[in-house]
Protein backbone atom coordinates (compact mmCIF):
# COMPACT_ATOMS: atom_id res chain seq x y z
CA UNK A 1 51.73 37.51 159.35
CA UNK A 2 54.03 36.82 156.35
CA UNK A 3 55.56 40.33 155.09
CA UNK A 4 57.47 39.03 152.11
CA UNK A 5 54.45 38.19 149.52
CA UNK A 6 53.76 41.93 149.87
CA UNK A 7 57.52 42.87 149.45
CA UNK A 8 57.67 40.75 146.50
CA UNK A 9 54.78 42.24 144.94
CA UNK A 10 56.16 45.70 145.50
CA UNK A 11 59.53 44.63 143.85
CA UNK A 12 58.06 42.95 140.97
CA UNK A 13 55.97 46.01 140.11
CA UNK A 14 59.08 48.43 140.51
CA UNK A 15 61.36 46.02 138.30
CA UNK A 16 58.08 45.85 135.70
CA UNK A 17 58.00 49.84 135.68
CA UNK A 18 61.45 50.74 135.30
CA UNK A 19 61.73 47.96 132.46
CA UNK A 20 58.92 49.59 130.21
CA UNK A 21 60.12 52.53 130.77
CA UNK A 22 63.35 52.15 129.56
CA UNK A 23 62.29 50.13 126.54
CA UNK A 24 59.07 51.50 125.59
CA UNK A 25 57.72 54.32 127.86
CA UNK A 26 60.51 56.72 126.85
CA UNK A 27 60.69 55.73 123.25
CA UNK A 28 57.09 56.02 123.03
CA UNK A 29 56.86 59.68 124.05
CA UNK A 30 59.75 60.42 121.78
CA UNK A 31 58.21 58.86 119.07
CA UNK A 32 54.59 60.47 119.46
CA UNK A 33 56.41 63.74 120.17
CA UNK A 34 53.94 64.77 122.59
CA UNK A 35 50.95 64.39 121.01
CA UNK A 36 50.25 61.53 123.38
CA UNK A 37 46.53 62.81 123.45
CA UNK A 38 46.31 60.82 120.30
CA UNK A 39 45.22 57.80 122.36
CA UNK A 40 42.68 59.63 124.33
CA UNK A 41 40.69 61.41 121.42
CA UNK A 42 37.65 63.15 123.28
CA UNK A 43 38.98 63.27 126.92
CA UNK A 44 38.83 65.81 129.22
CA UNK A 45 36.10 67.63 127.20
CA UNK A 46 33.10 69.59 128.45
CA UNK A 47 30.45 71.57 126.27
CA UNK A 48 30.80 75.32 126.14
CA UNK A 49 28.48 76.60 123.06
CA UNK A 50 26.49 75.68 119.57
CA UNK A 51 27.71 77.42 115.81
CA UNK A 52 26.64 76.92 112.46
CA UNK A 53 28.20 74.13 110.77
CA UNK A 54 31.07 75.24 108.77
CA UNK A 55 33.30 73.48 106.14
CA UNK A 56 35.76 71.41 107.76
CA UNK A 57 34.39 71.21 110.56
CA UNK A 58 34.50 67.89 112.84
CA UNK A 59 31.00 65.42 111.54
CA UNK A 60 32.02 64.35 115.15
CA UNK A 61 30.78 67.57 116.85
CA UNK A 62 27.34 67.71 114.81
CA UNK A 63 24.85 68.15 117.10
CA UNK A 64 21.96 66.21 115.11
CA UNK A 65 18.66 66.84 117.63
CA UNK A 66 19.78 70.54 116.88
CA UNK A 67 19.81 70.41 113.21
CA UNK A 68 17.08 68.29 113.11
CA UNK A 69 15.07 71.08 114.79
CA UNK A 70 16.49 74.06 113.26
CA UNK A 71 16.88 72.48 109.53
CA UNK A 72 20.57 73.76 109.55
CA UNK A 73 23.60 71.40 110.35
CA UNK A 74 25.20 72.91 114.12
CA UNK A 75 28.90 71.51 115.83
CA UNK A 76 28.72 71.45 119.35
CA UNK A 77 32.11 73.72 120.79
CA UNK A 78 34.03 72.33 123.69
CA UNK A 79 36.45 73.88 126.24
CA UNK A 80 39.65 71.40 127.18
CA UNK A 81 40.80 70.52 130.37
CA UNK A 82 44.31 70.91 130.96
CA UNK A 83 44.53 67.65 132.73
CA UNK A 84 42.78 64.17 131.20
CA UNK A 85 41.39 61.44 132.95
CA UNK A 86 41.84 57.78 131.75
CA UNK A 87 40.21 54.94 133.39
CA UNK A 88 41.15 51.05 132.67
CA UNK A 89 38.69 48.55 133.15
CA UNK A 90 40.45 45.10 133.69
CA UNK A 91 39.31 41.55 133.14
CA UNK A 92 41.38 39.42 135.12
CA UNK A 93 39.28 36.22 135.10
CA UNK A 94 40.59 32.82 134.35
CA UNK A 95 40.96 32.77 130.50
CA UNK A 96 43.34 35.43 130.73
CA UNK A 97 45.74 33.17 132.43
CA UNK A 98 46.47 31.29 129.52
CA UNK A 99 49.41 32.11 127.08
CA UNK A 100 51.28 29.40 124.83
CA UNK A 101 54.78 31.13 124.66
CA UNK A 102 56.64 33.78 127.30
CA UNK A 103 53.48 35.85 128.46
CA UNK A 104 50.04 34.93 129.28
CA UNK A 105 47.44 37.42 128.47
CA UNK A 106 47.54 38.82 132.16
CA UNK A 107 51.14 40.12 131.76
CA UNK A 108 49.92 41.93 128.39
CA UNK A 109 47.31 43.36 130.28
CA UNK A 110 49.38 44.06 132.96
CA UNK A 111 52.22 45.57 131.05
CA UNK A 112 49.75 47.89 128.30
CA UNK A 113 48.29 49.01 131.75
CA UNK A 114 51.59 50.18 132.87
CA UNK A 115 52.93 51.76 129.92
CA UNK A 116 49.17 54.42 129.11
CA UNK A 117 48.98 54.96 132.93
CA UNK A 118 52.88 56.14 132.95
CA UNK A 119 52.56 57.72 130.10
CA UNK A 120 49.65 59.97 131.39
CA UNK A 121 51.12 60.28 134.78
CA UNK A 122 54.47 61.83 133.26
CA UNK A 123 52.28 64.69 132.09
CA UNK A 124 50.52 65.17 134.92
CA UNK A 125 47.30 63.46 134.04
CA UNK A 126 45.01 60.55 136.38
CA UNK A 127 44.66 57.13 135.80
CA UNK A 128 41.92 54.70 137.17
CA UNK A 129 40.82 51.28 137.47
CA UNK A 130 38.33 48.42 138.19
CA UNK A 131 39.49 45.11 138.41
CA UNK A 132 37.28 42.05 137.83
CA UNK A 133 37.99 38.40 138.84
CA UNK A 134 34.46 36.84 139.06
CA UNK A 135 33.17 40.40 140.26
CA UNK A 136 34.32 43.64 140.18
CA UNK A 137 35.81 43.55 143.58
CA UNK A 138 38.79 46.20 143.52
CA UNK A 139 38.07 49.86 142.34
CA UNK A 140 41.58 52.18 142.64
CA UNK A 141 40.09 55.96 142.33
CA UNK A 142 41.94 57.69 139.66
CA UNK A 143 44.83 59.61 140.78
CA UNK A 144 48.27 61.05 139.02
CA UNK A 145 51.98 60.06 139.84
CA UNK A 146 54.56 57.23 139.62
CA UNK A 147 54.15 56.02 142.51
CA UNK A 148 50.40 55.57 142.03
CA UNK A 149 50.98 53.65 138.81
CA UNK A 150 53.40 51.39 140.57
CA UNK A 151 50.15 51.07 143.11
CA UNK A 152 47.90 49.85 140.38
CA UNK A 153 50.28 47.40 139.01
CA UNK A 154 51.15 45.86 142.67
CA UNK A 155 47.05 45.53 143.29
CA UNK A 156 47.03 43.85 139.47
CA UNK A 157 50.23 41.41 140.53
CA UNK A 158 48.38 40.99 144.08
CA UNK A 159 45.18 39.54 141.91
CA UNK A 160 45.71 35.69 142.22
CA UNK A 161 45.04 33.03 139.11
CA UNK A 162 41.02 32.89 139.07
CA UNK A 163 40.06 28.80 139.16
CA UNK A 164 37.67 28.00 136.75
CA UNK A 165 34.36 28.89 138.54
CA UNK A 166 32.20 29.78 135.80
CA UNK A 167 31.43 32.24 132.44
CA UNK A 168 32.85 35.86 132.63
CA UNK A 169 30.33 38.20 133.16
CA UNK A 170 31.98 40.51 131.65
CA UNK A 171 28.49 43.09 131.36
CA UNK A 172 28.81 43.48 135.14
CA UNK A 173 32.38 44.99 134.24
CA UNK A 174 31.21 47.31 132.07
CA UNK A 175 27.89 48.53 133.94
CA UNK A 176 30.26 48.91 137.13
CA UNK A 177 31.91 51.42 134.70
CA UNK A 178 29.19 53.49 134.39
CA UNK A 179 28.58 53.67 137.71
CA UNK A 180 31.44 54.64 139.04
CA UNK A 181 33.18 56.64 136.25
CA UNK A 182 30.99 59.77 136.32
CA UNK A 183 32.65 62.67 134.12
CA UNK A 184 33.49 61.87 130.95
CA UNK A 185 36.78 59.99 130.40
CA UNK A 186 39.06 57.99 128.49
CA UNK A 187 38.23 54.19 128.75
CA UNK A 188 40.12 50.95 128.40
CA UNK A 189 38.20 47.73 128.35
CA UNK A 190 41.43 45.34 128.49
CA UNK A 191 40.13 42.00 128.05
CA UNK A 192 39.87 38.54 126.34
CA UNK A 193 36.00 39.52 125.67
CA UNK A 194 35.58 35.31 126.93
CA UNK A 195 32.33 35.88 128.13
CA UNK A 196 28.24 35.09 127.50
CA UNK A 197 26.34 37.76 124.97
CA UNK A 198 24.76 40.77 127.02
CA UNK A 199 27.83 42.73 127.27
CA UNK A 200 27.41 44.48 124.00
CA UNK A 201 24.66 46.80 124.71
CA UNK A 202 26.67 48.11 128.20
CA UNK A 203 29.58 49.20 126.11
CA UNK A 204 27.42 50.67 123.68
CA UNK A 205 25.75 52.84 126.59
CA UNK A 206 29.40 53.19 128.32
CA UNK A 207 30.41 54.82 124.85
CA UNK A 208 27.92 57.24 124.57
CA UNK A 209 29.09 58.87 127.70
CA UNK A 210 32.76 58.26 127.32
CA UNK A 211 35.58 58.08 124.30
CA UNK A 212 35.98 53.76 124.84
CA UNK A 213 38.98 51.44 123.41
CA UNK A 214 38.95 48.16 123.83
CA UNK A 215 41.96 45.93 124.09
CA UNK A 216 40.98 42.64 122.83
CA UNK A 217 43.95 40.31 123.95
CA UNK A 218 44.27 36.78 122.66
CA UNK A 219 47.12 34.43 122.22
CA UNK A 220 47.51 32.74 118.53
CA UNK A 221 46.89 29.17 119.74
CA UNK A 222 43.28 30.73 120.18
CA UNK A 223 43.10 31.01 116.61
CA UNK A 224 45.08 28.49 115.08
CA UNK A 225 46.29 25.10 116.61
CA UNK A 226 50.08 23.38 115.40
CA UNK A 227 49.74 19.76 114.98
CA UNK A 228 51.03 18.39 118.57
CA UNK A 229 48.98 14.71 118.43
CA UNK A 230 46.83 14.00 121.19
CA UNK A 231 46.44 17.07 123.71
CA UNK A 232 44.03 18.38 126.54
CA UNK A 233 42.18 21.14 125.87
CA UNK A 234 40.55 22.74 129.06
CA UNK A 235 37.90 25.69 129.17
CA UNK A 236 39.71 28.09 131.41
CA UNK A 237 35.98 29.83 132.25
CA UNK A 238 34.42 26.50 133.08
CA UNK A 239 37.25 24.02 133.74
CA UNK A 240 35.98 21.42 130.97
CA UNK A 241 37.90 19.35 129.43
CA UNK A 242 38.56 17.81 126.08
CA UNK A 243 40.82 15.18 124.39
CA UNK A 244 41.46 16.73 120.49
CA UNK A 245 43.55 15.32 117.88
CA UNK A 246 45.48 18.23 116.70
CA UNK A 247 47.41 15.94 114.14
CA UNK A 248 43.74 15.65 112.42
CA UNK A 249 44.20 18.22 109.89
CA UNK A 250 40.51 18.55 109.49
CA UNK A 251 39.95 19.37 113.03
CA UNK A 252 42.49 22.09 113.18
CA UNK A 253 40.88 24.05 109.65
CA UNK A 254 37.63 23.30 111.72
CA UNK A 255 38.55 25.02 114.62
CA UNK A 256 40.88 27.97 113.27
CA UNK A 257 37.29 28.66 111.06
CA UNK A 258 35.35 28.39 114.20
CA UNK A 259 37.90 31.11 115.67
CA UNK A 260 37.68 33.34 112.87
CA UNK A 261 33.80 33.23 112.63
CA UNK A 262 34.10 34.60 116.89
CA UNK A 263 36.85 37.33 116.21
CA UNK A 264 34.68 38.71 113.25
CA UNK A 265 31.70 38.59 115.30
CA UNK A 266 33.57 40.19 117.84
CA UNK A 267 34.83 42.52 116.01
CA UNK A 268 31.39 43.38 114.60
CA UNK A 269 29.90 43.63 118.07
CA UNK A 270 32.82 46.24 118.45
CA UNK A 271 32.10 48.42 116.19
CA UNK A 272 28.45 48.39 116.56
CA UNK A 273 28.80 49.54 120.26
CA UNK A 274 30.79 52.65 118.66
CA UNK A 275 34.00 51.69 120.07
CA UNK A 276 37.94 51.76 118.63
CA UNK A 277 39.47 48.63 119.36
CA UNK A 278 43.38 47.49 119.33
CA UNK A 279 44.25 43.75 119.25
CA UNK A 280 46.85 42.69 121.93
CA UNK A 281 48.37 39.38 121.24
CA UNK A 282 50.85 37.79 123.66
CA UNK A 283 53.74 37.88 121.18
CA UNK A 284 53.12 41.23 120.44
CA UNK A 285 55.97 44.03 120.49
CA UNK A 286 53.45 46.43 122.73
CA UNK A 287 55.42 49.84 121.57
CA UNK A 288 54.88 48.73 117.40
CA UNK A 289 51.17 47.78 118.83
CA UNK A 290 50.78 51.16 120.29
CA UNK A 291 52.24 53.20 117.69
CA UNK A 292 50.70 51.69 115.14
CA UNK A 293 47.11 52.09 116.85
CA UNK A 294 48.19 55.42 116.91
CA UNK A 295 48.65 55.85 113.53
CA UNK A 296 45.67 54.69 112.47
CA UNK A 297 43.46 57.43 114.88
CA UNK A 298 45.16 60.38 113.59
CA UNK A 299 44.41 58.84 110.36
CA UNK A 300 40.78 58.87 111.09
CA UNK A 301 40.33 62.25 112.45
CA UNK A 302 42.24 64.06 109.75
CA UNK A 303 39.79 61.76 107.47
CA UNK A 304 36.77 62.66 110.06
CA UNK A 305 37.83 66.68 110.01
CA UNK A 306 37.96 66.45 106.43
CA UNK A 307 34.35 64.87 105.68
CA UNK A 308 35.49 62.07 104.38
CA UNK A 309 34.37 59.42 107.29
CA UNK A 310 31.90 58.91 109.95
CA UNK A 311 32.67 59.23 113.27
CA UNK A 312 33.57 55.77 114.02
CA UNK A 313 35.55 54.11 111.72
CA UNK A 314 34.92 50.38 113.81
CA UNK A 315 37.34 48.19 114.58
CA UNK A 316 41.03 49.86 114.38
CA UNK A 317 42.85 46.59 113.24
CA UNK A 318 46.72 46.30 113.88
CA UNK A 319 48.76 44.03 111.99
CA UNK A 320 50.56 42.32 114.76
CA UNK A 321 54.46 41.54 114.19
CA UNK A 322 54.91 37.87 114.17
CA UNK A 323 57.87 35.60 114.69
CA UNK A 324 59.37 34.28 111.47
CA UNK A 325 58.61 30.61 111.37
């Protein structure tokens, strides 16, 4: 038996940890100032009592089968734990292999993994997750520490390329989620969201039980192609392939409005389901992603406190930073 794989794997991880935190773990605590619960709105939250509705209130907290029966709006009251649980649901199937520059989508998953599970860890909080190739095959039960995050990234770096062996299912994913997640967490569905329709309705349920994110990640040669002549393009789900003309500037308006028409259908499937979503790109600076996701959900719950927005505000669109051409 071969030891040094294993040893490898170990290394990698502990070179991967101390690197984000150095360069955005640290930074990112600084800059949030604590208030790292920002990410995990509605964690770690169990009902305690029913009051009258009463002026800036949270619309969140309306319990509406109680108004409905007592004619009078009623907020549900919850007791906090001190510790929060945060569970990340990973897609590692084939299409996340592919990246056109530095990173394929894997090592963005891999590295936004790393940085919320630290993060948590640091203040004494657990951390979770499921890992799916072409199954969900790997469950790590949420525990707290540094050493256990460097555990979860080893068993992530231990995952090897998927081969092409068919559509993610990602709905299995997501109902292995509600099996196996039982009190209500924090969720992170990291993934490409490559896969067949069905999965929508198992997020919406997973939602309704727990306070979801997803983390679409997609690299930009998904949604626009440079003109590089004659070049291969292979389904990384299926393993077809394709000769394309990408100098035919036709073809490439064709297929950049073929990708937008899937990411706003995505993105409408998102926010249907009832879920916050950030957008990942592989040539993303993670720590402006992060903060800037941040931003935007203590923008909608002083919004939501103040009456002035539904509960779900949908997609959470960042503006990814983008090389200068």
């Amino acid at each position: 038996m071969n030891p040094v794989p294993q040893r490898t794997e170990a290394a990698d991880s502990e070179a991967l940890l101390k690197r984000l935190e150095w360069t955005v773990i640290r930074r990112l605590d600084g800059l949030l100032q604590g208030d790292y619960r920002t990410l995990l709105r509605g964690a770690g939250i169990d009902l305690a009592d029913l009051r009258e509705y009463q002026y800036h209130d949270d619309v969140r907290h309306i319990d509406w089968n109680v108004t409905a029966r007592l004619q009078q709006p009623y907020v549900r009251q919850f007791t906090e734990d001190r510790e929060l649980a945060a569970w990340f649901l990973v897609d590692l199937s084939a299409s996340v292999d592919f990246g056109s520059d530095l990173r394929a989508k894997r090592g963005v998953a891999r590295e936004f993994v790393g940085v919320l599970s630290r993060l948590l860890t640091r203040h004494g909080n657990r951390v979770g997750a499921l890992l799916y190739g072409t199954s969900v095959d790997t469950v790590i039960p949420a525990r707290a520490g540094r050493l256990h995050v460097l555990h979860l990234l080893q068993r992530m770096a231990q995952r090897p390329a998927e081969s092409a062996a068919g559509a993610t299912q990602l709905r299995d994913l997501l109902l292995a989620g509600q099996r196996i997640v039982k009190r209500r967490s924090t969720i992170f569905v990291v993934s490409d969201f490559i896969s067949p329709p069905g999965w929508e309705e198992a997020l919406a349920q997973l939602s309704r039980r727990h306070d979801v994110t997803a983390v679409r990640l997609y690299d930009p040669l998904e949604m626009e192609l440079p003109d590089l002549g004659l070049v291969t393009m292979r389904d990384a789900e299926t393993g077809e392939q394709l000769l394309v003309d990408t100098h035919d500037a036709g073809f490439r308006a064709r297929f950049a409005a073929a990708a937008q028409a899937r990411e706003s259908a995505l993105l409408s499937s998102l926010a249907q389901a009832g879920v916050d979503t950030l957008e990942l790109a592989t040539d993303d600076d993670l720590l402006d992603a992060i903060l800037r996701f941040a931003d935007l959900r203590r923008q909608r719950s002083r919004m939501a406190a103040g009456g002035g927005a539904p509960s779900h505000l949908g997609v959470l669109k960042t503006e990814p930073r983008r090389a200068a051409s």
